[in-house]
Protein backbone atom coordinates (compact mmCIF):
# COMPACT_ATOMS: atom_id res chain seq x y z
CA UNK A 1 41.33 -40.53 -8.68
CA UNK A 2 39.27 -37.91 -6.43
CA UNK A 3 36.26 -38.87 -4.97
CA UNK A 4 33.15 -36.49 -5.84
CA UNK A 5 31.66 -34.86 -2.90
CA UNK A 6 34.49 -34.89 -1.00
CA UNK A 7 37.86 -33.82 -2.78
CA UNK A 8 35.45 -31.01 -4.24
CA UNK A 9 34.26 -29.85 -0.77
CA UNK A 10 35.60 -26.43 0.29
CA UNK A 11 36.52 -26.42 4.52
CA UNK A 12 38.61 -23.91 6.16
CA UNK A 13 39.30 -24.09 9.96
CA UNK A 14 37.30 -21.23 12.26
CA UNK A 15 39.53 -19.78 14.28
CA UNK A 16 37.00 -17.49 16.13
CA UNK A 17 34.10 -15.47 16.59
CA UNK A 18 33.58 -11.88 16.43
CA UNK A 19 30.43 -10.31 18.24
CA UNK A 20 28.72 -6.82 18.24
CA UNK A 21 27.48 -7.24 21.44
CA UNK A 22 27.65 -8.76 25.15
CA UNK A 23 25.80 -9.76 28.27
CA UNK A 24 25.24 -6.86 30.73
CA UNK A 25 23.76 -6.78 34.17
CA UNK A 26 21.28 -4.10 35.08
CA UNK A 27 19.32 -4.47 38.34
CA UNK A 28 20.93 -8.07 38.95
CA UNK A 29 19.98 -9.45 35.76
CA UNK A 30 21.46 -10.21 32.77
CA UNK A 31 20.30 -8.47 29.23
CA UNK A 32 22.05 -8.16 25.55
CA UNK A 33 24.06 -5.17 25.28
CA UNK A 34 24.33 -4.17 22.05
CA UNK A 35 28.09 -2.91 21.20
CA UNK A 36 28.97 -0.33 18.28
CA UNK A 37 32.28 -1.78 17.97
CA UNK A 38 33.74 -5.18 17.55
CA UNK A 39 34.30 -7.53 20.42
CA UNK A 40 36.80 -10.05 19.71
CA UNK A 41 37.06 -13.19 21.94
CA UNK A 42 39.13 -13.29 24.96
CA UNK A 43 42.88 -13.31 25.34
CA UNK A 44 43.58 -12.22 21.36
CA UNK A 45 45.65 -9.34 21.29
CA UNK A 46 43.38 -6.25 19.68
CA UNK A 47 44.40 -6.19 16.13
CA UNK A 48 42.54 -3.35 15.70
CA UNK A 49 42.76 -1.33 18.45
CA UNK A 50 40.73 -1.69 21.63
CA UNK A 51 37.21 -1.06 20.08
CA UNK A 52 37.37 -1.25 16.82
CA UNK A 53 34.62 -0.09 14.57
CA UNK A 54 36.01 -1.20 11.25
CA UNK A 55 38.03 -4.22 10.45
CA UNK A 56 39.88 -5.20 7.20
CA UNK A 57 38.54 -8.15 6.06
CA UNK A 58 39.55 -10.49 2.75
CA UNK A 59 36.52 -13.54 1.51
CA UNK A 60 38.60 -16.51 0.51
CA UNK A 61 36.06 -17.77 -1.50
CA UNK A 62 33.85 -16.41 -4.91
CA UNK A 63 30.56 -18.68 -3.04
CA UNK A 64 28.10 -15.79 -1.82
CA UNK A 65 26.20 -18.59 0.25
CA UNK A 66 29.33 -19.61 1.54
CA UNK A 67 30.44 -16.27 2.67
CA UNK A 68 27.19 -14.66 3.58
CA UNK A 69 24.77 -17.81 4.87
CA UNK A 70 20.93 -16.47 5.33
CA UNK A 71 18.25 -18.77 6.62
CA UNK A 72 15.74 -19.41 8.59
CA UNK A 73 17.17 -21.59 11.59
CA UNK A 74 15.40 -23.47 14.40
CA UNK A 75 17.77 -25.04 17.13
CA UNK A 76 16.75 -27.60 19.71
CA UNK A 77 16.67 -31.13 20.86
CA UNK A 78 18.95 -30.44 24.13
CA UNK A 79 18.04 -29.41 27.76
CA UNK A 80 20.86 -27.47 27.48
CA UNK A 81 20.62 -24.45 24.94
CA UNK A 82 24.40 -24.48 24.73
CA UNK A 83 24.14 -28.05 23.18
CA UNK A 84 21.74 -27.18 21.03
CA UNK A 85 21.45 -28.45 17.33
CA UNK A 86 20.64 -27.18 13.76
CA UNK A 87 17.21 -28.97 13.49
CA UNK A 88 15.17 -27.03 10.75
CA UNK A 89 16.71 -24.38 8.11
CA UNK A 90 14.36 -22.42 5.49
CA UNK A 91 14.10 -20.06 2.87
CA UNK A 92 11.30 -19.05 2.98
CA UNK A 93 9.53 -21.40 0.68
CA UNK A 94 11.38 -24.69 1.58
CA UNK A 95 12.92 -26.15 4.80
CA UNK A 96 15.03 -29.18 5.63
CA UNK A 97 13.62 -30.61 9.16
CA UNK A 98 15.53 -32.96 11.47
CA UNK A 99 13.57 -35.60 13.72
CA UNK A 100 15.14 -34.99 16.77
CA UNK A 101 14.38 -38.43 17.80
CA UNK A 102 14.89 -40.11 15.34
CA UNK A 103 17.25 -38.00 13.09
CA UNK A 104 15.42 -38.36 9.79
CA UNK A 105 15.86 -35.92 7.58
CA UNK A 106 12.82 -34.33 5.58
CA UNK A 107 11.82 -31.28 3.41
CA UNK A 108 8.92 -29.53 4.41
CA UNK A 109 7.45 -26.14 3.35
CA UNK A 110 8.75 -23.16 4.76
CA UNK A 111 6.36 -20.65 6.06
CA UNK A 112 9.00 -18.33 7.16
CA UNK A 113 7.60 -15.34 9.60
CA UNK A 114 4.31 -17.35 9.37
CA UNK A 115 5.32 -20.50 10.61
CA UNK A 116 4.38 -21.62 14.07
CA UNK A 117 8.02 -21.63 15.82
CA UNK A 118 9.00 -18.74 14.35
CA UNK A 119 5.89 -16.63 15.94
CA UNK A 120 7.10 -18.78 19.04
CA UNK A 121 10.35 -17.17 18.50
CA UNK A 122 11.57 -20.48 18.30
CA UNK A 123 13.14 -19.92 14.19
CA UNK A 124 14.84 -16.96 13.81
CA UNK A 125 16.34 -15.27 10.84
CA UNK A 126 20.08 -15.60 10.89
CA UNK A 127 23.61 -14.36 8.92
CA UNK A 128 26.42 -15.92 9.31
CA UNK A 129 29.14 -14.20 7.57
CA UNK A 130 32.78 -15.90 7.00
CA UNK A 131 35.76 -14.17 6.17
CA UNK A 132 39.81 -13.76 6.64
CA UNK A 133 41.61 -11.47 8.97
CA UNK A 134 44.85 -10.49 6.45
CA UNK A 135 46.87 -9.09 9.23
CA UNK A 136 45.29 -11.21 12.15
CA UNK A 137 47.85 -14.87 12.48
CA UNK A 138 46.10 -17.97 11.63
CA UNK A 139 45.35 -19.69 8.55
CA UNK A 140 41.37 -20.30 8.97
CA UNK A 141 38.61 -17.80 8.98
CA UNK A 142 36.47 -15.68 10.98
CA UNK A 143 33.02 -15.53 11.40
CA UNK A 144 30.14 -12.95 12.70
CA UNK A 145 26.74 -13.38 13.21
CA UNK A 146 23.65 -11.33 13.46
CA UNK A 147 19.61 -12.00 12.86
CA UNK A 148 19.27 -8.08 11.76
CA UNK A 149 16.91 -7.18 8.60
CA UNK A 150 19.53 -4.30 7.80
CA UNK A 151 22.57 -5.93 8.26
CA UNK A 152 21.45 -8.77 6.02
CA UNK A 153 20.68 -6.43 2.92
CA UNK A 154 23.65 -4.14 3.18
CA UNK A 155 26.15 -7.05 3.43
CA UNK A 156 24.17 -9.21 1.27
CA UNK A 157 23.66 -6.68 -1.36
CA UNK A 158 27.15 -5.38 -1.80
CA UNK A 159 28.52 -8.82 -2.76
CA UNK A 160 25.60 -9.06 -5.14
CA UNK A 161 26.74 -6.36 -6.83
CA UNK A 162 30.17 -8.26 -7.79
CA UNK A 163 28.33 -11.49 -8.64
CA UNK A 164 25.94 -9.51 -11.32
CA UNK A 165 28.88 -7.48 -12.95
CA UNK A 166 30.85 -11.00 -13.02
CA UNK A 167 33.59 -9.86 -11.00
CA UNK A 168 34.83 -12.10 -8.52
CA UNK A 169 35.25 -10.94 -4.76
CA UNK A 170 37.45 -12.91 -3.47
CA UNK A 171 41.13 -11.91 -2.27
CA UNK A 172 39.63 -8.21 -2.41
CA UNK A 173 39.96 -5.86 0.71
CA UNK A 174 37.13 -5.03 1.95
CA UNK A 175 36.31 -2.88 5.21
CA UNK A 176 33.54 -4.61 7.63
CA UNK A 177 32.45 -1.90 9.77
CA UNK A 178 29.56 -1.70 12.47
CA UNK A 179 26.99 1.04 13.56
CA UNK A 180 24.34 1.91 15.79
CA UNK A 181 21.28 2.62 14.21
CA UNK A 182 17.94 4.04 16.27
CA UNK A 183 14.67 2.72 15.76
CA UNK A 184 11.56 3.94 17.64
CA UNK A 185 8.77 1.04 17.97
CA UNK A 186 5.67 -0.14 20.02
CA UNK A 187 6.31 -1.42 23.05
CA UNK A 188 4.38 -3.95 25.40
CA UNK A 189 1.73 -1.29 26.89
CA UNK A 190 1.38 0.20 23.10
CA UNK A 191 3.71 3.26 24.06
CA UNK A 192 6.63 4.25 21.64
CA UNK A 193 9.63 3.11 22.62
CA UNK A 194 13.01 4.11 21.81
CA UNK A 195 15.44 0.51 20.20
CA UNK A 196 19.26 1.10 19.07
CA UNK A 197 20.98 -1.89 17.82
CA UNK A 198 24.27 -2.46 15.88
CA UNK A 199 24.00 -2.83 12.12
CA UNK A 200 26.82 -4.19 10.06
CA UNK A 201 28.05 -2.61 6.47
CA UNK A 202 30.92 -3.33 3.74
CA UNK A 203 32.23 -1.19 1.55
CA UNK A 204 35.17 -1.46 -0.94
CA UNK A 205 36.69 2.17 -1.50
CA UNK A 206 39.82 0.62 -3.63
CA UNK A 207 37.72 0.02 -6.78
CA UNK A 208 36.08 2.18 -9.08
CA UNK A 209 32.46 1.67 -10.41
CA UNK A 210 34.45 1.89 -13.99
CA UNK A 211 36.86 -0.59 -12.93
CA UNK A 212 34.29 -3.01 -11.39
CA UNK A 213 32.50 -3.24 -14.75
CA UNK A 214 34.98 -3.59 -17.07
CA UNK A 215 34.65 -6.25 -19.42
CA UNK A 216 31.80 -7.07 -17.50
CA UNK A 217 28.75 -8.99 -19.13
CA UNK A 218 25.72 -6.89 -19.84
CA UNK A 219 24.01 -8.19 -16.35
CA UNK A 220 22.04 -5.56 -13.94
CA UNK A 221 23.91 -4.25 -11.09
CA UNK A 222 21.26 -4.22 -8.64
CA UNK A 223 19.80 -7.20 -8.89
CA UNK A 224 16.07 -7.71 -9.07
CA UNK A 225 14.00 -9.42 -6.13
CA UNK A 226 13.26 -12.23 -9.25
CA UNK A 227 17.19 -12.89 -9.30
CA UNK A 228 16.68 -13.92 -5.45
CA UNK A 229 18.89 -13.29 -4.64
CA UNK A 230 28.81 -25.67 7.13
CA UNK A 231 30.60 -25.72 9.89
CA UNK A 232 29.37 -22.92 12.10
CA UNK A 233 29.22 -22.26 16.08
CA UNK A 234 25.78 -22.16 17.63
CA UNK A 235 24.59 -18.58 18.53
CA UNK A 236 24.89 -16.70 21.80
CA UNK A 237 20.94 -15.74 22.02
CA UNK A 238 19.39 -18.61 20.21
CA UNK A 239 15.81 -17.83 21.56
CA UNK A 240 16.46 -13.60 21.86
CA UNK A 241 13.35 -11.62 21.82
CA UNK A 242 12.51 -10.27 18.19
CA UNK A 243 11.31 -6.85 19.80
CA UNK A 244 14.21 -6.29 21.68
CA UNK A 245 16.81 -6.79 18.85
CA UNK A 246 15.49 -3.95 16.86
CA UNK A 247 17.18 -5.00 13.61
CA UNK A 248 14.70 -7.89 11.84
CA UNK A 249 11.14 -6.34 11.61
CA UNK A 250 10.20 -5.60 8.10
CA UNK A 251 11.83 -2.65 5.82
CA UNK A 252 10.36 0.78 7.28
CA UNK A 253 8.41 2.62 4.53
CA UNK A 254 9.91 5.57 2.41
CA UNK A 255 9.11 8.82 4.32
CA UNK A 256 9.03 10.67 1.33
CA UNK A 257 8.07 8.38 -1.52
CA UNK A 258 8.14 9.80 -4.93
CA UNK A 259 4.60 10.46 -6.78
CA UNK A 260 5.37 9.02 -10.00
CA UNK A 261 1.06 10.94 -11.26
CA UNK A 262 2.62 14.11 -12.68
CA UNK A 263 5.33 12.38 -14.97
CA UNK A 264 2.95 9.90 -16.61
CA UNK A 265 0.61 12.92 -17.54
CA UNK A 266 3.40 14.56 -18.77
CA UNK A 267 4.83 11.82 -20.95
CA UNK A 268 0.72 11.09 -21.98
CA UNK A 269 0.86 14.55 -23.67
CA UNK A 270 4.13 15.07 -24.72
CA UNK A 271 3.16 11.45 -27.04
CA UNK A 272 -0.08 13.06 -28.04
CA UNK A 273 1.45 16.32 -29.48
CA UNK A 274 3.76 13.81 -31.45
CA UNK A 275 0.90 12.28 -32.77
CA UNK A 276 -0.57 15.45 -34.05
CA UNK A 277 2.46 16.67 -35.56
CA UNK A 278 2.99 13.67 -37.43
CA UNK A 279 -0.13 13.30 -38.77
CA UNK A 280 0.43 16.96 -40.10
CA UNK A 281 3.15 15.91 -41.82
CA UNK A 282 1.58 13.22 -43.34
CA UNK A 283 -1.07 15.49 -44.26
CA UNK A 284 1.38 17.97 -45.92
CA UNK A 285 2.85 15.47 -47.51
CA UNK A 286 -0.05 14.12 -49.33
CA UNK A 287 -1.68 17.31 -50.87
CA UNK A 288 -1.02 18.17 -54.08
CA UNK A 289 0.59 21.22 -54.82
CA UNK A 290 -1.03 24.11 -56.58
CA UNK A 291 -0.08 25.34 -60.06
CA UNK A 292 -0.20 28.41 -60.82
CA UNK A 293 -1.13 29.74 -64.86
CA UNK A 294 -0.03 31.38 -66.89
CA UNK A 295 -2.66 32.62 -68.97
């Protein structure tokens, strides 16, 4: 007989990690260099071509946590950043915390950008995504991480998009690809500043919307903020500036948002003319009509 909890659990190998950026040295020092292509780890042969900016990738696995992981993620308890460990992970409303003295294990409330270690850049918001390279030898997976605002929706919300139509996502091609987006931003004297950093994307050009929502269940595409809608290497840059990233501020505002005023006036006396003519109607209606004599 299987044991629960453990015959159930889903593992595949990772064979590697792909990055969308590197160290650099400017002036003798070392900074993140942001990349707007795919870096692939050292001594695999470029299955995509030296710098690739798309990459064919396949999800083994219908889980959206599984394949897209977002949290909030505090690392610590080691001198050494590199040996690092996971000890607090969040929502957003609730956290798991580990004692790093003890080990204890405890659920807390999760304050997200308000908490205390994430304004001490200490927590940081993270994606992990996992995946399969088809054409890439190697029977594990792939994964990529980034703590980027916009790379977190777009990835995030075009899986969503299968999971509300009920169509499952795994063993489909999709294309991963990666560009730089440019942001300008206050910097430390309160000057503008100019900020580019990589943003990641999938899209799925085999499909058609038709074909996605076939026999699909009668379920919203675009799932409303009320839907909500681990094995995994440490990252590079646990404790990275925030204002140097770029890529995990809040959404910018619409520049040209739409002013909804005229419509509901419209709509106000289009149903007010209704109600006039209908109550004519009712008034025809309800008169007698004349007879004429004749004598």
């Amino acid at each position: 007989m299987p044991i629960k909890g453990i015959s159930d659990r889903y593992r595949m190998p990772i064979l590697g990690t792909i990055h969308i950026g590197e160290k650099g040295i400017k002036h003798g020092k070392e900074y993140p260099k942001k990349l707007d292509y795919f870096r692939f780890p050292e001594g695999l042969e470029h299955p995509f071509g030296e710098r690739p900016k798309e990459i064919e990738i396949i999800f083994p696995s219908n889980d959206l946590e599984w394949c897209c992981s977002i949290w909030y993620k505090r690392w610590g308890g080691a001198k050494d950043p590199k040996d690092a460990t996971l000890l607090c992970r969040g929502d957003g409303e609730t956290a798991t915390e580990t004692d790093p003295q003890t080990g204890k294990m405890s659920e807390i409330e999760c304050l997200g950008a308000e908490c205390e270690h994430y304004l001490a850049e200490k927590c940081i918001q993270q994606c992990w995504l996992k995946f399969l390279l088809p054409t890439v030898p190697g029977l594990g997976v792939w994964q990529i991480y980034s703590k980027g605002y916009h790379t977190m929706v777009n990835v995030n919300s075009m899986l969503t998009t299968f999971v509300n139509t009920g169509r499952p996502f795994a063993g489909i091609k999709f294309t991963l690809g990666v560009r730089i987006q440019k942001k300008i931003v206050e910097g430390p004297t309160g000057k503008a500043i100019k900020r580019v950093f990589p943003v990641l994307y999938i899209v799925q050009n085999d499909l058609s919307f038709a074909q996605l929502t076939a026999g699909a269940s009668q379920r919203c595409l675009l799932a409303p903020e009320t839907l909500g809608g681990m094995q995994e290497a440490r990252p590079d840059d646990l404790v990275a500036k925030r204002n140097r990233s770029g890529d995990n501020g809040d959404p910018e505002p619409d520049p040209n948002p739409i002013d909804t005023t005229a419509v509901e006036v419209a709509e106000e006396e289009t149903k007010a003319k209704a109600e006039v003519a209908e109550k004519k109607v009712k008034a025809a209606t309800a008169r007698p009509a004349k007879r004429t004599s004749l004598f």
